[in-house]
C-alpha atoms as a PDB file:
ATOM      1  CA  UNK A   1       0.000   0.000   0.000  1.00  0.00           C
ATOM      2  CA  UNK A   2       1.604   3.273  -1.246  1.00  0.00           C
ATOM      3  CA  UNK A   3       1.093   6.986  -0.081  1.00  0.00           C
ATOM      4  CA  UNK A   4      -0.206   7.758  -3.748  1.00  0.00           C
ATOM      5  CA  UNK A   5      -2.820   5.093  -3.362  1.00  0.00           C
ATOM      6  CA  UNK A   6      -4.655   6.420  -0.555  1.00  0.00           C
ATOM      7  CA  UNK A   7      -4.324  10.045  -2.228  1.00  0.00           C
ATOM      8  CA  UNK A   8      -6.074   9.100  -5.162  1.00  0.00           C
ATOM      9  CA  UNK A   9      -8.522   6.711  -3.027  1.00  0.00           C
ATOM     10  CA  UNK A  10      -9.519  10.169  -1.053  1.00  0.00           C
ATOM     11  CA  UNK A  11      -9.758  12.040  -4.835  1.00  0.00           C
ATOM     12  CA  UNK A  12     -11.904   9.364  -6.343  1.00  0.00           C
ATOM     13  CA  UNK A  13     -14.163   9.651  -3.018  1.00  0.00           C
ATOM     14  CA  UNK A  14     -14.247  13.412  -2.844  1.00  0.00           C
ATOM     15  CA  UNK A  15     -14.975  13.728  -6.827  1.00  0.00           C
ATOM     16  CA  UNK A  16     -17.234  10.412  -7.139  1.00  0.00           C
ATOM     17  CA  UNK A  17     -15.365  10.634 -10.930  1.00  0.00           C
ATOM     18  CA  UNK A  18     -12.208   9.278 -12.488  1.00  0.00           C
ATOM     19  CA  UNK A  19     -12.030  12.519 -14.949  1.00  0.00           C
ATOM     20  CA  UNK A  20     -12.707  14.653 -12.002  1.00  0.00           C
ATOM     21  CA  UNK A  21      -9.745  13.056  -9.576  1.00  0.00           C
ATOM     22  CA  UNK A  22      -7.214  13.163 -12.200  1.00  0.00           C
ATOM     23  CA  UNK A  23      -8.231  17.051 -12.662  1.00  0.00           C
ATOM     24  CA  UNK A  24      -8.204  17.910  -9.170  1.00  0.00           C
ATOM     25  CA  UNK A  25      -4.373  15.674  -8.971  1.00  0.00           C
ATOM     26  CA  UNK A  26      -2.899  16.789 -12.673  1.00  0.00           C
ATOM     27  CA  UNK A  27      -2.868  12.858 -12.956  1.00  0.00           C
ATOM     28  CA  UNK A  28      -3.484  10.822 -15.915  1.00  0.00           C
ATOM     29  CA  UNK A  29      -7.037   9.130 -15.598  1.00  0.00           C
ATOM     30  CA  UNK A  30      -5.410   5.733 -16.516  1.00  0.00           C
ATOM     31  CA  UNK A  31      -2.817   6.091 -14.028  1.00  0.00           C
ATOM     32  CA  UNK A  32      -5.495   6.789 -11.068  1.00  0.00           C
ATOM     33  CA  UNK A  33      -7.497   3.610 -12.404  1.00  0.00           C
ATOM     34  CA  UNK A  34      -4.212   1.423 -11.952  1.00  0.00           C
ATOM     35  CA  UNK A  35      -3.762   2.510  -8.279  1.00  0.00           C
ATOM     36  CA  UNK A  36      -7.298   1.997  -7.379  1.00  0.00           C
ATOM     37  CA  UNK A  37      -6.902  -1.430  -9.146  1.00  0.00           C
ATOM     38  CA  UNK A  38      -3.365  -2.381  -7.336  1.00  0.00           C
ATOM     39  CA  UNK A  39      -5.124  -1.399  -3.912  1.00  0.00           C
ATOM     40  CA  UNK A  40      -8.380  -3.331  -4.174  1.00  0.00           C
ATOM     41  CA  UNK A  41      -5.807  -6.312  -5.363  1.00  0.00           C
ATOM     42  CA  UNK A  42      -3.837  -5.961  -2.220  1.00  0.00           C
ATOM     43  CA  UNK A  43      -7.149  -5.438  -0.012  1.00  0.00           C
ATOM     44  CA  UNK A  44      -8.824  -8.057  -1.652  1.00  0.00           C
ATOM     45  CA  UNK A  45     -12.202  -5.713  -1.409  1.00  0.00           C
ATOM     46  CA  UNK A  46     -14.338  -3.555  -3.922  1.00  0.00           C
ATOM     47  CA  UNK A  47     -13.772  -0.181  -2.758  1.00  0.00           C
ATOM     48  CA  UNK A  48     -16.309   1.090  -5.403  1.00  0.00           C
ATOM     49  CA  UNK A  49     -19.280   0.775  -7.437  1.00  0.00           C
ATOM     50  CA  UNK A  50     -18.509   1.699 -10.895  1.00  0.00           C
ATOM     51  CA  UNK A  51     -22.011   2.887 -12.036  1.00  0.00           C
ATOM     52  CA  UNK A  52     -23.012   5.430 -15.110  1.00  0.00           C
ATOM     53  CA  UNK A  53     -23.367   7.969 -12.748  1.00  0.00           C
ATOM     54  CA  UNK A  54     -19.747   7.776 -11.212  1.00  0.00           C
ATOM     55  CA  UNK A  55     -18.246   5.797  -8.361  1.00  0.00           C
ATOM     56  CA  UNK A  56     -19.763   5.597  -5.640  1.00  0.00           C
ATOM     57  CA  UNK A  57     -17.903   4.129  -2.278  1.00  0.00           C
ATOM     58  CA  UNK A  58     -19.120   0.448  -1.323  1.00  0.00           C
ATOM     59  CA  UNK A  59     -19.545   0.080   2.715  1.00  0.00           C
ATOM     60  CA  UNK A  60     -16.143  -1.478   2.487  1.00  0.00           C
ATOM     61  CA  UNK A  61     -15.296   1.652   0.910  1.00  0.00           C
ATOM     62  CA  UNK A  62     -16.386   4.035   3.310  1.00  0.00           C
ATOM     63  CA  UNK A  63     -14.910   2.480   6.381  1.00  0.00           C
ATOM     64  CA  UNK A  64     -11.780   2.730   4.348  1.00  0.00           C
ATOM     65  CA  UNK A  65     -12.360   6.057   3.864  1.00  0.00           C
ATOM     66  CA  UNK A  66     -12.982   7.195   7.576  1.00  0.00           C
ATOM     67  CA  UNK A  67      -9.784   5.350   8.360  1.00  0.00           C
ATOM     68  CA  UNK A  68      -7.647   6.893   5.666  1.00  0.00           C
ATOM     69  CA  UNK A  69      -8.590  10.227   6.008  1.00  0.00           C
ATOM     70  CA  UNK A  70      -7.992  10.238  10.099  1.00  0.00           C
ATOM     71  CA  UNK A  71      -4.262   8.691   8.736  1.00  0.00           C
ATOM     72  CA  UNK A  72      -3.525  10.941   6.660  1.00  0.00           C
ATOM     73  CA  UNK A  73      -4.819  13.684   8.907  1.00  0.00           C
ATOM     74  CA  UNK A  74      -2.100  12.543  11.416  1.00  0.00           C
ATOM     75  CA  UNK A  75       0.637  12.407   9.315  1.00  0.00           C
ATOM     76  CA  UNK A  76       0.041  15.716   8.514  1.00  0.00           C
ATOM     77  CA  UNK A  77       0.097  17.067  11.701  1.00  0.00           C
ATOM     78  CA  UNK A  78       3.266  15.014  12.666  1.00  0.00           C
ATOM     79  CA  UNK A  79       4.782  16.907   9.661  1.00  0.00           C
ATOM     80  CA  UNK A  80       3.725  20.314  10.877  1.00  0.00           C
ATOM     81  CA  UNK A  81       5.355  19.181  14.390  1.00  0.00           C
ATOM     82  CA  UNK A  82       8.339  18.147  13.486  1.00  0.00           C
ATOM     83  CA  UNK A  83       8.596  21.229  11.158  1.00  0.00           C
ATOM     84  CA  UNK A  84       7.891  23.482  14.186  1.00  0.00           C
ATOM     85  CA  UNK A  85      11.024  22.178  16.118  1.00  0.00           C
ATOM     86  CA  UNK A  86      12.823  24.153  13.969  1.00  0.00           C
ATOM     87  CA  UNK A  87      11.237  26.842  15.898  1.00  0.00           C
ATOM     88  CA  UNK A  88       9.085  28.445  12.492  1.00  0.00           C
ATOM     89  CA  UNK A  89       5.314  27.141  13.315  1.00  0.00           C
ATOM     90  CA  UNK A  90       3.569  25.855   9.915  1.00  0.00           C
ATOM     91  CA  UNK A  91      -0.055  24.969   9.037  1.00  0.00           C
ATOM     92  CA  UNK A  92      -3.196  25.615   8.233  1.00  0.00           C
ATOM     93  CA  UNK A  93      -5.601  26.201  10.581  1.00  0.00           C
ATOM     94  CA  UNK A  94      -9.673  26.613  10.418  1.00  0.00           C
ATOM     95  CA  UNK A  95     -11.499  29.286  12.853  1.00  0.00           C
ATOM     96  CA  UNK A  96     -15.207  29.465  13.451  1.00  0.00           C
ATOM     97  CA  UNK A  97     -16.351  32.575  14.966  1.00  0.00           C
ATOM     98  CA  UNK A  98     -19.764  33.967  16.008  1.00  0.00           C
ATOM     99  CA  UNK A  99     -20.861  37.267  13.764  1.00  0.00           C
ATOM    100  CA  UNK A 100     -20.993  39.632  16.803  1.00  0.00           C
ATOM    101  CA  UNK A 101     -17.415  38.971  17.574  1.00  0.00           C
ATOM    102  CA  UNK A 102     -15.488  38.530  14.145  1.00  0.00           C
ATOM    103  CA  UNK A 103     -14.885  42.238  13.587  1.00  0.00           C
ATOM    104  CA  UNK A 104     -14.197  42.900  16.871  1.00  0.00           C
ATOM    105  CA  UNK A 105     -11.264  39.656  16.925  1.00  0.00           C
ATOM    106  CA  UNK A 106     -10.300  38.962  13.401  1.00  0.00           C
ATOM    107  CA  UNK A 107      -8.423  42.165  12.869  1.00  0.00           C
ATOM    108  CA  UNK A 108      -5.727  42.237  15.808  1.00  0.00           C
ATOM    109  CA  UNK A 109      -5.525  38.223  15.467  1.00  0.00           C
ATOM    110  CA  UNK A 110      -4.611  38.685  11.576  1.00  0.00           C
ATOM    111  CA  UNK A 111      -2.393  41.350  12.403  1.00  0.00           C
ATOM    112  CA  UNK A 112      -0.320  39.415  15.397  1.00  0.00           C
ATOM    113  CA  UNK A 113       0.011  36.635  13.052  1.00  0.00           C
ATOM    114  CA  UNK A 114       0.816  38.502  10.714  1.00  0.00           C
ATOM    115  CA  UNK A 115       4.005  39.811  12.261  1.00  0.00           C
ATOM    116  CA  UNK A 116       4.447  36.895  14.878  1.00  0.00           C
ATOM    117  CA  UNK A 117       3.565  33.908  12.706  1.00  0.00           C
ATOM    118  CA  UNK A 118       3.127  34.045   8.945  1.00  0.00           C
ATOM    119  CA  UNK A 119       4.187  30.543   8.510  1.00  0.00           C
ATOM    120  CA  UNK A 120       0.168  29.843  10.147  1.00  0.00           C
ATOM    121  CA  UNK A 121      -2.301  29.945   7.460  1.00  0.00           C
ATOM    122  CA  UNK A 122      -6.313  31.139   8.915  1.00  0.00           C
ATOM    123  CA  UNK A 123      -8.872  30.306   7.337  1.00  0.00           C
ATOM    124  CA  UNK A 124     -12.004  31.615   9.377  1.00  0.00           C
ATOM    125  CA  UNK A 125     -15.737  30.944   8.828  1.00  0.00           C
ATOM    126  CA  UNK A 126     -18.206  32.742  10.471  1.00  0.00           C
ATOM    127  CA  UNK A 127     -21.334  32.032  11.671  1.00  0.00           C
ATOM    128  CA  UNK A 128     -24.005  31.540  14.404  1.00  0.00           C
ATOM    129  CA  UNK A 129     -23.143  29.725  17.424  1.00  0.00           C
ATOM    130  CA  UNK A 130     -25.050  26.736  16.949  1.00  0.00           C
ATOM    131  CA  UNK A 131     -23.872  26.443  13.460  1.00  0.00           C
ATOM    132  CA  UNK A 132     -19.852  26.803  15.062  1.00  0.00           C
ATOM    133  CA  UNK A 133     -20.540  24.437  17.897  1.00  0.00           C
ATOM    134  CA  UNK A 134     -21.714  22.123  15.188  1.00  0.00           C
ATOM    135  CA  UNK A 135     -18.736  22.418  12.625  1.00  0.00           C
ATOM    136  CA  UNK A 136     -16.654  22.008  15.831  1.00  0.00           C
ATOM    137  CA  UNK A 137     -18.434  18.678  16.868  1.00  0.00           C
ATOM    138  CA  UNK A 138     -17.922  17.107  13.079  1.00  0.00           C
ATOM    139  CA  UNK A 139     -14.134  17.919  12.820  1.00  0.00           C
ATOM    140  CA  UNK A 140     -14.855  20.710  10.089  1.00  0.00           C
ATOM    141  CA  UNK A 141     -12.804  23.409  11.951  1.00  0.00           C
ATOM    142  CA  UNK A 142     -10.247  23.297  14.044  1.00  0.00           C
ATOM    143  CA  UNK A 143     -10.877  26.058  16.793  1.00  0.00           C
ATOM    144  CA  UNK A 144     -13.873  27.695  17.672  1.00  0.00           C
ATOM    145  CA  UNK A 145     -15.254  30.675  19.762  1.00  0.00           C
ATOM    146  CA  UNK A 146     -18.682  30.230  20.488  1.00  0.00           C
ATOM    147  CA  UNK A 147     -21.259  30.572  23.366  1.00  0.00           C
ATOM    148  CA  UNK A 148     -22.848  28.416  25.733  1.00  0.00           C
ATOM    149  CA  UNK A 149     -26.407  28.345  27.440  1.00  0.00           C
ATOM    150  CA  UNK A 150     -25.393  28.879  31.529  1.00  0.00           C
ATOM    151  CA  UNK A 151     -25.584  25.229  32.899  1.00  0.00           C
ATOM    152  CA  UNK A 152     -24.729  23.168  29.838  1.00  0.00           C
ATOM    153  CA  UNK A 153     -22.353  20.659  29.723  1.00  0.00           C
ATOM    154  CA  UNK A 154     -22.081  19.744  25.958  1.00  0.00           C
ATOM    155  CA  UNK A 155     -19.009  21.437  25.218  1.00  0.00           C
ATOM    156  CA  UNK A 156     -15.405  21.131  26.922  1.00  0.00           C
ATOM    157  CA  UNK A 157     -13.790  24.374  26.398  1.00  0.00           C
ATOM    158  CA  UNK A 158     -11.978  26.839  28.491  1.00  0.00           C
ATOM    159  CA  UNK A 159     -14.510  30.545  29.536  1.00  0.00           C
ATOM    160  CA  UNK A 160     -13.163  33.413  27.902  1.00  0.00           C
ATOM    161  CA  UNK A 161     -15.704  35.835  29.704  1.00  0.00           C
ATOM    162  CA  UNK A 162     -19.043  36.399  30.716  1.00  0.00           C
ATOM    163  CA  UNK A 163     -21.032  39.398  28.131  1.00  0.00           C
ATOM    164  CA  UNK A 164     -23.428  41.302  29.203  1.00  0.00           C
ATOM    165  CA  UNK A 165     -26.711  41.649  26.749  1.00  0.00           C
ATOM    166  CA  UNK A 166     -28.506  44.734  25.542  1.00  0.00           C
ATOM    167  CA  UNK A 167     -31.784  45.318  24.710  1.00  0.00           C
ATOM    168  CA  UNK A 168     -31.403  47.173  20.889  1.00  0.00           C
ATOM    169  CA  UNK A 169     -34.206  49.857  19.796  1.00  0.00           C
ATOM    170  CA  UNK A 170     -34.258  51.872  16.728  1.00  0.00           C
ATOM    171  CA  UNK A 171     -33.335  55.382  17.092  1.00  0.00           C
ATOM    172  CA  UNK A 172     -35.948  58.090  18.293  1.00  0.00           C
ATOM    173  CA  UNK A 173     -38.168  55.447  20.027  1.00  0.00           C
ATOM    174  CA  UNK A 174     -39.139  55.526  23.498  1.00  0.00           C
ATOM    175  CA  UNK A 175     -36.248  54.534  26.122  1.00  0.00           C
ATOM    176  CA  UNK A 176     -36.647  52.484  29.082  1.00  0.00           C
ATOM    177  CA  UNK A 177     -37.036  54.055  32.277  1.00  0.00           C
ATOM    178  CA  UNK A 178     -34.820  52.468  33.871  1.00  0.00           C
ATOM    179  CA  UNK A 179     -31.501  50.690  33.470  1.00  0.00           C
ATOM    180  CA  UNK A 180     -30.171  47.816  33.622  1.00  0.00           C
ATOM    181  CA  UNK A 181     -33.522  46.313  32.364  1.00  0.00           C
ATOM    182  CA  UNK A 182     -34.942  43.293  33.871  1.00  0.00           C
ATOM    183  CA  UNK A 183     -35.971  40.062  32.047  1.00  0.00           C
ATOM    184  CA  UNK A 184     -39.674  41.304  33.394  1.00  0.00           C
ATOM    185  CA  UNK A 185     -39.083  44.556  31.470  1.00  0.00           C
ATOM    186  CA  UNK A 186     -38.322  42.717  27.687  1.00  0.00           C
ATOM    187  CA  UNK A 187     -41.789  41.427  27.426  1.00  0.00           C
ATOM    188  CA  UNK A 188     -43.112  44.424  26.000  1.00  0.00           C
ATOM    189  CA  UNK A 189     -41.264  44.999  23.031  1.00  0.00           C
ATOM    190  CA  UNK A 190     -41.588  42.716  19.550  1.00  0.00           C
ATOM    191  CA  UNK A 191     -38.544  41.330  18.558  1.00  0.00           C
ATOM    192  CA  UNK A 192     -37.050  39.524  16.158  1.00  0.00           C
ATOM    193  CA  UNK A 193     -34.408  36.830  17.031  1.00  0.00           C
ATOM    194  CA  UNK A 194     -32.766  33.987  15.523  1.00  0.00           C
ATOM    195  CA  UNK A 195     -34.283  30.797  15.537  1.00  0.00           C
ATOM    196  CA  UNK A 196     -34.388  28.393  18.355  1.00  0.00           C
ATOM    197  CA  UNK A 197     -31.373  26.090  16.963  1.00  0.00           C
ATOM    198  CA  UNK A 198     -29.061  29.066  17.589  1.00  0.00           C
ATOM    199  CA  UNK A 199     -27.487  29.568  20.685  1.00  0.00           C
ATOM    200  CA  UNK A 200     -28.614  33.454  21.597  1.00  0.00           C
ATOM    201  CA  UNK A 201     -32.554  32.129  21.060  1.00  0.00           C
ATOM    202  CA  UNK A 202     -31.569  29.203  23.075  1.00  0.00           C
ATOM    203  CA  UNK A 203     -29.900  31.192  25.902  1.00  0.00           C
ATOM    204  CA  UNK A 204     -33.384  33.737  25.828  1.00  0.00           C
ATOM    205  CA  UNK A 205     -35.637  31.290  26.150  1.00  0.00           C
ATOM    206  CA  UNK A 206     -33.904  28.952  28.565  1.00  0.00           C
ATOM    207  CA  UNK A 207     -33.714  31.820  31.195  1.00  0.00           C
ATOM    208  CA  UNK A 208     -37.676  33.694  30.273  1.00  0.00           C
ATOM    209  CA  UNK A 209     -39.157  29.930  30.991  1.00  0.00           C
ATOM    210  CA  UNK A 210     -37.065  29.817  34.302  1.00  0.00           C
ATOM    211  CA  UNK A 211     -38.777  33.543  35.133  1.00  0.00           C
ATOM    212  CA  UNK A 212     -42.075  32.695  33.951  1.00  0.00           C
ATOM    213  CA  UNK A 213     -41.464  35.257  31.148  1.00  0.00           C
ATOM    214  CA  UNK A 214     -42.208  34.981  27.337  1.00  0.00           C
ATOM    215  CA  UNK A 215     -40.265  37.266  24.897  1.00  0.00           C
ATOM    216  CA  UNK A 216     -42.930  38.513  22.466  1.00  0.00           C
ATOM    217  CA  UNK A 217     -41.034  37.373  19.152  1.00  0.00           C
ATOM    218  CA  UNK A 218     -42.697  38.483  15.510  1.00  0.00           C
ATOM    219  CA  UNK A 219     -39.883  37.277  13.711  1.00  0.00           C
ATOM    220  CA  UNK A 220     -37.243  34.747  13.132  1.00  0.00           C
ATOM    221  CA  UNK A 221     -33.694  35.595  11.189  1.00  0.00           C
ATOM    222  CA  UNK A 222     -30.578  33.705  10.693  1.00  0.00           C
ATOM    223  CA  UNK A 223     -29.044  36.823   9.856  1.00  0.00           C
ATOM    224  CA  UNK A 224     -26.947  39.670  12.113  1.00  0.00           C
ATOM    225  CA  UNK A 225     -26.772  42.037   9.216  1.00  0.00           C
ATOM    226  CA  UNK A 226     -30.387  41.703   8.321  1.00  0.00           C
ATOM    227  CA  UNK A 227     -31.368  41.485  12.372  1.00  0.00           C
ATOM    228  CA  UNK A 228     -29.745  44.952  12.524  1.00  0.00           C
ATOM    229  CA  UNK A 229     -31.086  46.554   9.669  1.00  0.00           C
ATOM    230  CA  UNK A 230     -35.003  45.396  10.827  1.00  0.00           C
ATOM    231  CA  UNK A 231     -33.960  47.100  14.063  1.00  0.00           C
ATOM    232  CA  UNK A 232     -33.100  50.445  12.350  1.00  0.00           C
ATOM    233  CA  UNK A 233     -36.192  50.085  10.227  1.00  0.00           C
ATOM    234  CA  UNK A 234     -38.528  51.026  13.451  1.00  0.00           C
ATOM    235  CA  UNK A 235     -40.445  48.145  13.908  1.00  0.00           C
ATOM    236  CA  UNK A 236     -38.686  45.500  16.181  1.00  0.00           C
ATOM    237  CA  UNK A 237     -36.178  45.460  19.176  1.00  0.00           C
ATOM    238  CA  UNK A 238     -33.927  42.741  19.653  1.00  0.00           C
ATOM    239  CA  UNK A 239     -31.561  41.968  21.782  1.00  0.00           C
ATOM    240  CA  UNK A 240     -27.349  41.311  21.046  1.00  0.00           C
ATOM    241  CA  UNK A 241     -24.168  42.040  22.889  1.00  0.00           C
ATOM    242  CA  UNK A 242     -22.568  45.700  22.827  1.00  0.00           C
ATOM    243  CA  UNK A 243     -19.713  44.797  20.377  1.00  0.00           C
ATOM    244  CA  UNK A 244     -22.081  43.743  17.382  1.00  0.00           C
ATOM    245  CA  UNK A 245     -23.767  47.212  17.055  1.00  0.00           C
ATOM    246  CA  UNK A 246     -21.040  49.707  18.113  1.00  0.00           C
ATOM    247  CA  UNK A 247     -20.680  51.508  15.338  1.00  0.00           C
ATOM    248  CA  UNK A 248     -24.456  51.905  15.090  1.00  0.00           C
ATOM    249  CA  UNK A 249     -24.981  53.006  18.819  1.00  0.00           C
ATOM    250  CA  UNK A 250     -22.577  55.639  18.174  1.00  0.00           C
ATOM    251  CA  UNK A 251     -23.708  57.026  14.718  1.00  0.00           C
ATOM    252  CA  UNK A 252     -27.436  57.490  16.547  1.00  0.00           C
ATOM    253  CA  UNK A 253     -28.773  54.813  14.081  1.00  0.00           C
ATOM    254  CA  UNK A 254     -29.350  52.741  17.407  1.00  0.00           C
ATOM    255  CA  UNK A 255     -30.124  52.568  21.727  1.00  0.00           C
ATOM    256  CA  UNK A 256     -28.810  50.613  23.345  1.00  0.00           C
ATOM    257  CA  UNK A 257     -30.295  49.619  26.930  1.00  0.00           C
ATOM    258  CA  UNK A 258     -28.129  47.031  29.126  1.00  0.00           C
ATOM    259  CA  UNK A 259     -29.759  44.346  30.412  1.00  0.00           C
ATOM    260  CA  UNK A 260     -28.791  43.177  34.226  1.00  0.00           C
ATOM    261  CA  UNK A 261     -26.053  40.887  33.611  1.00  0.00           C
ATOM    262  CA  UNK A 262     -27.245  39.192  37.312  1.00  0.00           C
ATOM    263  CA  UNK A 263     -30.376  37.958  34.652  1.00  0.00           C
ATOM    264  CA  UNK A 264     -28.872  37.472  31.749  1.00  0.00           C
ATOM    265  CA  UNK A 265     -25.590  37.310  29.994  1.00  0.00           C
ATOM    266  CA  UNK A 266     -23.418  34.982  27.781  1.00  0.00           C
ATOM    267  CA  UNK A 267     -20.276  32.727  28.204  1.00  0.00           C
ATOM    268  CA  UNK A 268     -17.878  33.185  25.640  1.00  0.00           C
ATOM    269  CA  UNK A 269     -15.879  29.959  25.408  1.00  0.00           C
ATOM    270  CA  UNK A 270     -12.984  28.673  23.398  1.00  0.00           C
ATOM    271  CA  UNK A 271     -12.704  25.031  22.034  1.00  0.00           C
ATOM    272  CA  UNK A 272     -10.593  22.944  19.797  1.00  0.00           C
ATOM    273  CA  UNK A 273     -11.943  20.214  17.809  1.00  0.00           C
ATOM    274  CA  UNK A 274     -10.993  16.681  19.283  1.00  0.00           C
ATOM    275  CA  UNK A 275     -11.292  14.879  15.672  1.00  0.00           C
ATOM    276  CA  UNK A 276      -6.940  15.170  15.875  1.00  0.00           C
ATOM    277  CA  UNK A 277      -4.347  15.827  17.698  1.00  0.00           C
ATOM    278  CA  UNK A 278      -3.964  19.212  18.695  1.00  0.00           C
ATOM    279  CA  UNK A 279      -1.080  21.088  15.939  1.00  0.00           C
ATOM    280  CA  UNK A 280       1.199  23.686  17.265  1.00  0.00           C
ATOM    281  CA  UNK A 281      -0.155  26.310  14.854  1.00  0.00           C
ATOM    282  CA  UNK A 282      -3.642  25.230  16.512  1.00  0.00           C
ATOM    283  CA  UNK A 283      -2.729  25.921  19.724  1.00  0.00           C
ATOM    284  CA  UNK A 284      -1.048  29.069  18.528  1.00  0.00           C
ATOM    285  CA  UNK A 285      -3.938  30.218  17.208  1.00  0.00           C
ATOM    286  CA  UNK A 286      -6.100  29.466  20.451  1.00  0.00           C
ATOM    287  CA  UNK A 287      -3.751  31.270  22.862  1.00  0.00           C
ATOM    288  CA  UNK A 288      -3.668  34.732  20.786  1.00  0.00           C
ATOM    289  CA  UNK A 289      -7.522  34.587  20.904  1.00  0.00           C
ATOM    290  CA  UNK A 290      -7.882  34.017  24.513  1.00  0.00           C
ATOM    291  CA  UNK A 291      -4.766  37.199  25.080  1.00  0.00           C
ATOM    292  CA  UNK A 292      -7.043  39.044  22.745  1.00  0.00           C
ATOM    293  CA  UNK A 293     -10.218  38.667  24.108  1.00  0.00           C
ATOM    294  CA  UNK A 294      -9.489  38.896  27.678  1.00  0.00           C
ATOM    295  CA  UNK A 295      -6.714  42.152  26.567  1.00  0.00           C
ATOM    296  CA  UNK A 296     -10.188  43.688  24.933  1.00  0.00           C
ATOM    297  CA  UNK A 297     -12.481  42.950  28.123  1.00  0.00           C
ATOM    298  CA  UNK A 298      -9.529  44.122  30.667  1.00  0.00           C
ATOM    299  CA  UNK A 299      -8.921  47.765  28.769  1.00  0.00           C
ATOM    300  CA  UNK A 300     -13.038  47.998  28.304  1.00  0.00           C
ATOM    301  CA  UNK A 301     -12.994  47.433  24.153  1.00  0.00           C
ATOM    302  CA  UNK A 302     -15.061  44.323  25.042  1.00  0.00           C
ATOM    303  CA  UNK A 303     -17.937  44.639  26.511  1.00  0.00           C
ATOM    304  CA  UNK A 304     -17.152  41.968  29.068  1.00  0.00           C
ATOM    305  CA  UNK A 305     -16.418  40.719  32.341  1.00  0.00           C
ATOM    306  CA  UNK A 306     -13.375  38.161  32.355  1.00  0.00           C
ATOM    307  CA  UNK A 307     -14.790  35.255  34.814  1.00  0.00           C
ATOM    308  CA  UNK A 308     -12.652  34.485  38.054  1.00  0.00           C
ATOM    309  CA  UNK A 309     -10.305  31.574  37.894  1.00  0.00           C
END
């Protein structure tokens, strides 16, 4: 069993096409059906069904494939190990990061690996916590910032801080009374919220049914950009962390009302996936988050309080 083999065996089950694989390697197509021949030889199983359609993996095939990838995963981090002894970190690592915090940390983590590590390649993908948590889970990104529900015990990841929440109201209408606001006080104003597989919704709801209180909720978005702009609009409130509508807040497009953080606020947390070992340009990337984020909350950038340890 060669290197090469399992390379084109991942190809063929990525593309589901001999044409395709040899495109995606700048192989000859008879040279990727000879390896795939040679390996089911030496196996002594079919690793695919050759239909008009394409190939598709046989269940001998796809335990194959589970084990090869996880393989090949390692050696590749063993390479970017061993590389990093020479004291110059390598790799490429995946970030997932929650909407209302990307602009806020993406900038100063570029920049400090920029100038302290540009052998570390990001690649970030943002999007809601649920949908982080989740590409976390399945091994699709390497290191994630996302937030937890108070009380949950799904995730094993280290607390960044706890962030307070703020009740959002377009500009010119009628401020609370008082402040901080009170879950009590929410109940009053429509909203519209993400949907109940994201972790914000889930975190809202969670602590109104331990109150006995019931957001009134017109309508559901999966979007922060579009959230904001409904706000603006005049006919909804909602309700987000400081950070995600600064710029907002201070052009007068926005109000922003803090909500007692005693009631309600969320726990920024940082994981990394447990799908491989942890890389050192992984855990490079994990530690300038954390200095970032709690840097932010300590010198009041982030809206945040830094739990005690």
């Amino acid at each position: 069993m060669e290197m090469r083999q399992l390379h084109y065996f991942v190809a063929l089950a990525d593309e589901a096409s001999v044409s395709r694989a040899a495109v995606k390697l700048s192989v000859a197509q008879p040279a990727i059906s000879r390896q795939l021949r040679l390996l089911e030889e030496e196996l002594g199983v079919t690793l695919f069904h050759r239909t008009g359609r394409g190939m598709k993996l046989t269940s001998a095939g796809r335990f194959f494939d589970d084990r090869v990838r996880k393989i090949l995963g390692d050696l590749g981090d063993l390479e970017h190990d061993v590389r990093a002894l020479k004291g110059v970190v390598e790799g490429k690592v995946t970030l997932g990061v929650p909407p209302t915090e990307s602009h806020i940390l993406l900038p100063p983590l570029l920049e400090r690996l920029r100038h302290e590590h540009p052998g570390v390649d990001l690649r970030t993908v943002e999007a809601f916590s649920g949908d982080v948590s989740e590409l976390l889970t399945t091994g699709h990104i390497d290191v994630a910032l996302f937030y937890k529900a108070p009380r949950t015990r799904h995730y094993v990841a280290d607390e960044l801080l706890h962030e307070s929440l703020f009740l959002l109201q377009p500009a010119g209408a009628a401020a609370p009374e008082k402040s901080p606001l009170e879950i009590a006080d929410l109940t009053v104003y429509p909203m519209v919220l993400p949907s109940r597989r994201h972790g914000l919704r889930a975190l809202l709801e969670q602590v109104g049914n331990e109150m006995g209180r019931k957001l009134t909720v017109e309508h559901e978005v999966d979007s922060l950009m579009t959230i904001v702009r409904m706000v603006e609009a005049g006919s909804v409130s909602t309700i987000l962390p400081y950070n995600a509508v600064q710029r907002e807040v201070a052009e007068g497009r926005l109000q922003a009302t803090q909500i007692d953080p005693l009631q309600l606020r969320r726990t920024l947390v940082l994981a990394t996936t447990t799908h491989h070992p942890v890389r050192t340009a992984m855990r490079i990337v994990a530690q300038l988050c954390t200095e970032i984020v709690q840097n932010m909350a300590a010198n009041g950038e982030w809206k945040g309080i830094i739990p005690k340890r």
